[in-house]
N, C-alpha and C. Protein backbone atom coordinates (compact mmCIF):
# COMPACT_ATOMS: atom_id res chain seq x y z
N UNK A 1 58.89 -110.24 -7.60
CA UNK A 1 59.76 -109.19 -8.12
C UNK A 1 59.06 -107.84 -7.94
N UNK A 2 59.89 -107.19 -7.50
CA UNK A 2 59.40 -105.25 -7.29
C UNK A 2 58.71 -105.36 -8.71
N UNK A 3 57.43 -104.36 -8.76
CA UNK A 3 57.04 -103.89 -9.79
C UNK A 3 57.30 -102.68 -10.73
N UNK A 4 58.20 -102.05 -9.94
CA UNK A 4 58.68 -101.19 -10.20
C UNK A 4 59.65 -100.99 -11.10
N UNK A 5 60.51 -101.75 -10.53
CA UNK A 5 61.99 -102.71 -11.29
C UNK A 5 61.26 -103.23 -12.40
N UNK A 6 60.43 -104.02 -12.31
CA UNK A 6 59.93 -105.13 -13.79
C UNK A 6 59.19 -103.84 -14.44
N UNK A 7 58.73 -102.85 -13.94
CA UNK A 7 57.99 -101.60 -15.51
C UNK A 7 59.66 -101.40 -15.81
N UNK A 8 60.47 -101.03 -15.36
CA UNK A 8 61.80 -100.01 -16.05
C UNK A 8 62.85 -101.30 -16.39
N UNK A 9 63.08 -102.30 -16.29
CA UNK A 9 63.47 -103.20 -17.29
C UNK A 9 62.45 -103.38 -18.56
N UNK A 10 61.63 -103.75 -18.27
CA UNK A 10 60.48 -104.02 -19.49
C UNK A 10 60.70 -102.63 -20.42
N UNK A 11 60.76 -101.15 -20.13
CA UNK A 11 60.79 -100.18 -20.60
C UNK A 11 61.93 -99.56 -21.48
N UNK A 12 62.75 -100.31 -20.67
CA UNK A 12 64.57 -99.99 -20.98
C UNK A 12 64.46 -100.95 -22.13
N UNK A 13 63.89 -102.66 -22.10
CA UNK A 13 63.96 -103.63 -23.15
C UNK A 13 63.06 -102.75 -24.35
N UNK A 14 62.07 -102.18 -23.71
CA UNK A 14 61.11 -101.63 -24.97
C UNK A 14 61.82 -100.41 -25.93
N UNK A 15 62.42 -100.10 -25.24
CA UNK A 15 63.46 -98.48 -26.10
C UNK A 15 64.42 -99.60 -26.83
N UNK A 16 65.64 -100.50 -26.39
CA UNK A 16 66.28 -101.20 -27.32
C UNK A 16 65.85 -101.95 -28.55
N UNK A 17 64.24 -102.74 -28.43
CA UNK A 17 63.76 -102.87 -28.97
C UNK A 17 63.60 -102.18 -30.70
N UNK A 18 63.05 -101.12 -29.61
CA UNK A 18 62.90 -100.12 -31.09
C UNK A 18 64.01 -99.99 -31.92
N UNK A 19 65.07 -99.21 -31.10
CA UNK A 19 66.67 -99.13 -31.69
C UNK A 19 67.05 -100.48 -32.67
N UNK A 20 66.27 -101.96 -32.30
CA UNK A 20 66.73 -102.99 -32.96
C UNK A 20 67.80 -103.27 -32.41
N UNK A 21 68.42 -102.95 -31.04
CA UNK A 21 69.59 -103.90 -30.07
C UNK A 21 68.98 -104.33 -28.86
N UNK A 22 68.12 -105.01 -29.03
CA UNK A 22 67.39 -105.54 -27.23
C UNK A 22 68.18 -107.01 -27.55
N UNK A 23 68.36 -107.55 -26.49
CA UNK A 23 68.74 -109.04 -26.72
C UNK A 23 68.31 -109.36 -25.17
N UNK A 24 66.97 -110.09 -25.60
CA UNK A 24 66.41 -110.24 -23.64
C UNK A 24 67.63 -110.84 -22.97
N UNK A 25 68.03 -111.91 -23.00
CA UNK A 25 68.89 -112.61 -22.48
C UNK A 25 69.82 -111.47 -21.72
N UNK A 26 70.23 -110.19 -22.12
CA UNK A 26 71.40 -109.84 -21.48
C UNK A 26 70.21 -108.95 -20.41
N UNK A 27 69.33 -108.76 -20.36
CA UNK A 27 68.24 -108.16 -19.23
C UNK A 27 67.90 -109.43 -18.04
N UNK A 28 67.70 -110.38 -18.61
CA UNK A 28 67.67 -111.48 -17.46
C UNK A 28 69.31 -111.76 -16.88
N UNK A 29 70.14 -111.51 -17.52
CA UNK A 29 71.22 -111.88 -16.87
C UNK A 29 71.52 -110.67 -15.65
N UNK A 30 71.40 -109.33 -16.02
CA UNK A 30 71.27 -108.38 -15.32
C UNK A 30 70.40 -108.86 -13.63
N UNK A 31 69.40 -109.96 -13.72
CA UNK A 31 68.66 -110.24 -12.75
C UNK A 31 69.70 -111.17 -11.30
N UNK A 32 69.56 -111.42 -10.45
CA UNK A 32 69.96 -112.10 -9.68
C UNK A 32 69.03 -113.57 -9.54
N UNK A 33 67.62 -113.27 -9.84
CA UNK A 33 66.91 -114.54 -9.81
C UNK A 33 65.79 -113.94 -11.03
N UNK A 34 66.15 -114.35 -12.33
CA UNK A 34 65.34 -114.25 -13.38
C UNK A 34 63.78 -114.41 -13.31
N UNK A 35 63.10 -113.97 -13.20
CA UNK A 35 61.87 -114.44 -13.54
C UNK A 35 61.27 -115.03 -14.96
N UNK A 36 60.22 -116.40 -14.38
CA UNK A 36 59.94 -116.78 -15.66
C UNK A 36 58.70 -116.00 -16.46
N UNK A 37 58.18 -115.34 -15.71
CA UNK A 37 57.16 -113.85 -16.11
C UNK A 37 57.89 -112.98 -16.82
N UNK A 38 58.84 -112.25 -16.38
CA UNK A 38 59.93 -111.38 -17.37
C UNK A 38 60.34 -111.90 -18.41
N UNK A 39 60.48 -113.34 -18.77
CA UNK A 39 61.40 -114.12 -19.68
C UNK A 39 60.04 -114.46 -20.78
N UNK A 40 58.96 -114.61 -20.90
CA UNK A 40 57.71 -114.58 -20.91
C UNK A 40 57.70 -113.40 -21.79
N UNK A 41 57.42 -112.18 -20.77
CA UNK A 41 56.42 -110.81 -21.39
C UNK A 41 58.19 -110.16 -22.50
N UNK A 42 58.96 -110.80 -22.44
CA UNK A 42 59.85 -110.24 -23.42
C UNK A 42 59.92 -110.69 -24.43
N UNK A 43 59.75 -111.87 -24.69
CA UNK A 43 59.42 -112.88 -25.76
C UNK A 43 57.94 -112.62 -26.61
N UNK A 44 56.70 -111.89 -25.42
CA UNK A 44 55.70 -111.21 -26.94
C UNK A 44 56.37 -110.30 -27.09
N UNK A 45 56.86 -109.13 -25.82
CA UNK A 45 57.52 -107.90 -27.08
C UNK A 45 58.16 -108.13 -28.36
N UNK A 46 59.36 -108.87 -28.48
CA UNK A 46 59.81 -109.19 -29.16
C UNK A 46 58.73 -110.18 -30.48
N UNK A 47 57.98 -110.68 -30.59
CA UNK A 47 56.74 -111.10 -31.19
C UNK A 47 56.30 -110.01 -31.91
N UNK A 48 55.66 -108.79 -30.50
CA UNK A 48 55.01 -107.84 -31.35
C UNK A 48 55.90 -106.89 -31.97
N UNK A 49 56.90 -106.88 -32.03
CA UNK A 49 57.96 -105.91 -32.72
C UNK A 49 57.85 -106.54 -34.24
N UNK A 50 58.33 -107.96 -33.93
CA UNK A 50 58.57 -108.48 -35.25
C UNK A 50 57.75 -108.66 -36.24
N UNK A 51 56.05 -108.36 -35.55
CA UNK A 51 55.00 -108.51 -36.75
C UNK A 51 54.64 -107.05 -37.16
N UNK A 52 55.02 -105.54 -36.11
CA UNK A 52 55.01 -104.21 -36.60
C UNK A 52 55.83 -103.94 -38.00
N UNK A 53 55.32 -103.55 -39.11
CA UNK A 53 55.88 -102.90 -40.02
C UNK A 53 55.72 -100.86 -39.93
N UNK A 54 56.86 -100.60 -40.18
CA UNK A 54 56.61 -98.91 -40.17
C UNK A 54 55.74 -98.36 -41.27
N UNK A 55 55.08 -97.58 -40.99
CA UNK A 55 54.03 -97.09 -42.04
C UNK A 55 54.10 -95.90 -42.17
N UNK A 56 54.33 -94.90 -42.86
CA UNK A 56 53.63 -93.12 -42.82
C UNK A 56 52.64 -93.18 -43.60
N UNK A 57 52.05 -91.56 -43.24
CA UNK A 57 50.63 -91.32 -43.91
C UNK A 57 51.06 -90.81 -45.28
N UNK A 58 50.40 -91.08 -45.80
CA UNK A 58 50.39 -90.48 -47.55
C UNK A 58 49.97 -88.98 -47.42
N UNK A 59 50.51 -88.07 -48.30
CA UNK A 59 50.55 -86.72 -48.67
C UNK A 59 49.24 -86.31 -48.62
N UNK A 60 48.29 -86.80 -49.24
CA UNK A 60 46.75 -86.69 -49.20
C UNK A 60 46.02 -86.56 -47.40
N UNK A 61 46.40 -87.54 -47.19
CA UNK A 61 45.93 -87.67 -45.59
C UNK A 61 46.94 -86.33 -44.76
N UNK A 62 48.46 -85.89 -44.98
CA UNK A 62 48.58 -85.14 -44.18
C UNK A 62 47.89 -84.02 -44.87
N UNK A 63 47.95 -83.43 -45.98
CA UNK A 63 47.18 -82.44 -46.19
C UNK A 63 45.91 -82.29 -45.45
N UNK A 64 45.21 -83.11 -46.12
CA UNK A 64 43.71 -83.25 -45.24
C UNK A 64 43.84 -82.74 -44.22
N UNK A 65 44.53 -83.36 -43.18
CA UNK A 65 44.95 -83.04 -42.16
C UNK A 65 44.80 -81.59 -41.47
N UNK A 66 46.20 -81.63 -42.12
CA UNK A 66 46.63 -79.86 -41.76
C UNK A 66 45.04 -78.92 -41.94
N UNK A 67 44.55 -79.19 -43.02
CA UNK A 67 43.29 -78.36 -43.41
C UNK A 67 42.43 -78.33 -42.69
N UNK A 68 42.27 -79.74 -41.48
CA UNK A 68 40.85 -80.20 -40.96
C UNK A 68 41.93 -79.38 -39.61
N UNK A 69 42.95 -79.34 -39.52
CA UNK A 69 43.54 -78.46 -38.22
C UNK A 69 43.45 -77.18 -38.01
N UNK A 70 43.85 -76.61 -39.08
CA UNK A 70 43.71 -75.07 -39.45
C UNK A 70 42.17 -74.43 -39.22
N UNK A 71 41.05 -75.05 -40.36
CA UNK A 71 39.97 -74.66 -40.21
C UNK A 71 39.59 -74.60 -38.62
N UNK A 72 39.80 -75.72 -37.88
CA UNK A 72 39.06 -75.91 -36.48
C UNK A 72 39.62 -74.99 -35.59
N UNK A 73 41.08 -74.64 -35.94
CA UNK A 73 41.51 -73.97 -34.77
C UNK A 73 40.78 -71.95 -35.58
N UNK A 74 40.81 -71.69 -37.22
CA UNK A 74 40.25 -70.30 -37.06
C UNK A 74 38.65 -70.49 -37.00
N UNK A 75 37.89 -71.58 -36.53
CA UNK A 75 36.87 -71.24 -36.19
C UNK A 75 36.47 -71.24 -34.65
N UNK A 76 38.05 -71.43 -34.28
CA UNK A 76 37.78 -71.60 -32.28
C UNK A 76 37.81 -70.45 -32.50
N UNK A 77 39.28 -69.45 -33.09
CA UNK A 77 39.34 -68.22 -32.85
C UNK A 77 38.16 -67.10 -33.06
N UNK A 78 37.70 -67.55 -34.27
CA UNK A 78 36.08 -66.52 -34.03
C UNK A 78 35.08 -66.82 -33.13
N UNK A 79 34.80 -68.25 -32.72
CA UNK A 79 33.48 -68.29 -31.75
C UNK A 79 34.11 -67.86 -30.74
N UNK A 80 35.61 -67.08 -29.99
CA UNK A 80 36.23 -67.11 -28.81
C UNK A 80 36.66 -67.68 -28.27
N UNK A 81 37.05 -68.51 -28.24
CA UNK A 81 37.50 -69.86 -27.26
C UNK A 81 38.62 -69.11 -27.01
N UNK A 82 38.56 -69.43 -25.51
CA UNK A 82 39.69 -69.83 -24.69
C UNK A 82 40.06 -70.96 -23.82
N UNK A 83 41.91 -70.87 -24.16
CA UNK A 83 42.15 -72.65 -23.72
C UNK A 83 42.16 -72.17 -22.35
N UNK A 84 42.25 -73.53 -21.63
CA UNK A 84 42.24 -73.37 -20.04
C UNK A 84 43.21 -73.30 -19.62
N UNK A 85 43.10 -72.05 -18.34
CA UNK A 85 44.44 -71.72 -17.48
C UNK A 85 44.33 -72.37 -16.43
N UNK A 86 45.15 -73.22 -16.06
CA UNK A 86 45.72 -74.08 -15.30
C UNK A 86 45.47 -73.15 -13.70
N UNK A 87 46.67 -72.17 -13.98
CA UNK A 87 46.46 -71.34 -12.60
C UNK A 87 45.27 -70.34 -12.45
N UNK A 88 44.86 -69.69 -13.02
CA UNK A 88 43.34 -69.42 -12.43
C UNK A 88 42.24 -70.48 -12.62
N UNK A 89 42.20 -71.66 -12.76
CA UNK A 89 41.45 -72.71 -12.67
C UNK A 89 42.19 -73.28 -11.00
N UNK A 90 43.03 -72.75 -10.95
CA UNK A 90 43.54 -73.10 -9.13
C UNK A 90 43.37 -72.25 -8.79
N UNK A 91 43.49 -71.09 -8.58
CA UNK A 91 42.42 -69.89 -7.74
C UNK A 91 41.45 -70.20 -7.47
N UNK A 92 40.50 -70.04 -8.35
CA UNK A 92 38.95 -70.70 -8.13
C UNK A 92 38.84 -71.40 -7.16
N UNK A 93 39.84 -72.47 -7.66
CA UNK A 93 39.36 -73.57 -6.91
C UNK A 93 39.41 -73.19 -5.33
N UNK A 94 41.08 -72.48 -4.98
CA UNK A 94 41.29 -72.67 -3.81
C UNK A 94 40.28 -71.36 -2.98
N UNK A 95 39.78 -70.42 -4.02
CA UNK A 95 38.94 -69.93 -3.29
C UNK A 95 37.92 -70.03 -2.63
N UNK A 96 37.20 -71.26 -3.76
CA UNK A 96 36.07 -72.03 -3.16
C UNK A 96 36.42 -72.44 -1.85
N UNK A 97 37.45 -73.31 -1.99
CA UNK A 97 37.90 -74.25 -0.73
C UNK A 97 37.96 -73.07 0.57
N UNK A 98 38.57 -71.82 0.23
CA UNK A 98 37.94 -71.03 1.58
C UNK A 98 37.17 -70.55 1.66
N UNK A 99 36.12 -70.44 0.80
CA UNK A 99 34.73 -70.12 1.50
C UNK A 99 34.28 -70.81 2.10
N UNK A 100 34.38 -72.39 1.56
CA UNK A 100 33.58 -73.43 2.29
C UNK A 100 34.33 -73.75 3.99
N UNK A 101 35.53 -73.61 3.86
CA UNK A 101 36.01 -73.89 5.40
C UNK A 101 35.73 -72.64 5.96
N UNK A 102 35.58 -71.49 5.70
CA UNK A 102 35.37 -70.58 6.75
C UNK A 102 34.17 -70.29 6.97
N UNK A 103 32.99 -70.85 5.89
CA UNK A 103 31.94 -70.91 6.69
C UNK A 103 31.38 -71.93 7.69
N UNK A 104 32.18 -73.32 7.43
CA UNK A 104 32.48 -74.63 8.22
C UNK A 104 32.53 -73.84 9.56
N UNK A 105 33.90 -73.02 9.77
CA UNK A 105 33.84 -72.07 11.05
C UNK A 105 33.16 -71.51 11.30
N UNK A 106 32.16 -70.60 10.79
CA UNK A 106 31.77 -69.36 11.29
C UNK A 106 30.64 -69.99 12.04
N UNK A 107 30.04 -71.23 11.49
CA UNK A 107 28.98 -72.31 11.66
C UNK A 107 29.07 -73.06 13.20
N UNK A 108 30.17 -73.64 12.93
CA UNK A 108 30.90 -74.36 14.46
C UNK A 108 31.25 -73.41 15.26
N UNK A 109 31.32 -72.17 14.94
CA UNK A 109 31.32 -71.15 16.00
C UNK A 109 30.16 -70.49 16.65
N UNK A 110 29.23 -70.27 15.94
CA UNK A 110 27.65 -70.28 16.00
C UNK A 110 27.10 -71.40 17.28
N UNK A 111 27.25 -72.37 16.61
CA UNK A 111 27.31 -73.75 17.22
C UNK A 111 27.71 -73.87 18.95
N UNK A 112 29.28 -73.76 18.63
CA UNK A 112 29.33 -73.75 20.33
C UNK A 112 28.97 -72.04 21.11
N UNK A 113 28.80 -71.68 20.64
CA UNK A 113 27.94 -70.54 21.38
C UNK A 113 26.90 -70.48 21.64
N UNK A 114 26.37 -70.94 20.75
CA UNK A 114 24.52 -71.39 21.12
C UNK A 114 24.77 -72.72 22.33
N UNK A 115 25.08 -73.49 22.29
CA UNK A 115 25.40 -74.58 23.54
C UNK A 115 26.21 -74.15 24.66
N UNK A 116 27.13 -72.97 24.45
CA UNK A 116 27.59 -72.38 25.84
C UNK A 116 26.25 -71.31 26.33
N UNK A 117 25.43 -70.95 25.82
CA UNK A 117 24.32 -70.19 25.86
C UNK A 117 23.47 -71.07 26.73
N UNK A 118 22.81 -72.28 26.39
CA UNK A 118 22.43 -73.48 26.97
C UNK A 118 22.39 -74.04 28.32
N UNK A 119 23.71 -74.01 28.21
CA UNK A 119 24.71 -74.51 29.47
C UNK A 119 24.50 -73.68 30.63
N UNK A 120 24.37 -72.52 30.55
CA UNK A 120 24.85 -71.21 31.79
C UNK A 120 23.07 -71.21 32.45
């Protein structure tokens, strides 16, 4: 079976899941030749769904939280931090990348000139 196909059935079963309307059976029927691997890895999902209970954090822990968030981010802001820019972190880069190829050239140009030098 494509692997491709078996992640986005498995994925599509995993979202119904959650919702609480998956019913594998109507995903294998969807198949032309069922696999007994698919029929398998839907049967632990369904396993591990049924032993997940939902939990939230208690008021204490989000507080905490928020506090241990706040503090960290106004002590980035005084030591300076800055987050990273994506596009001048690609400048750089691509600038590097032409220094290094055009001295690649200037090199291989060196190169065959000194050997047409040679030659004559």
């Amino acid at each position: 079976m494509n692997k491709k196909l078996l992640k986005e059935i498995l994925a599509a079963h995993a979202d119904h899941l959650v919702k609480g309307e998956a019913q594998s059976q109507d995903y294998l029927d969807l198949l032309a030749d069922p696999a007994e691997e698919l029929a398998r890895l839907f049967n632990v999902a369904e396993q591990v769904k049924s032993t997940l209970k939902p939990i939230t954090p208690t008021r204490d822990f989000e507080t905490e939280l928020k506090r241990q968030l706040l503090t960290t981010a106004h002590i980035r802001r005084v030591e300076g931090y800055t987050p990273p820019n994506p596009s001048r972190d690609l400048l750089i880069l691509a600038a590097i990348l032409s220094f290094f190829i055009s001295l690649a050239g200037v090199l291989l140009a060196w190169r065959l000139r000194r050997q047409a030098v040679i030659t004559l």
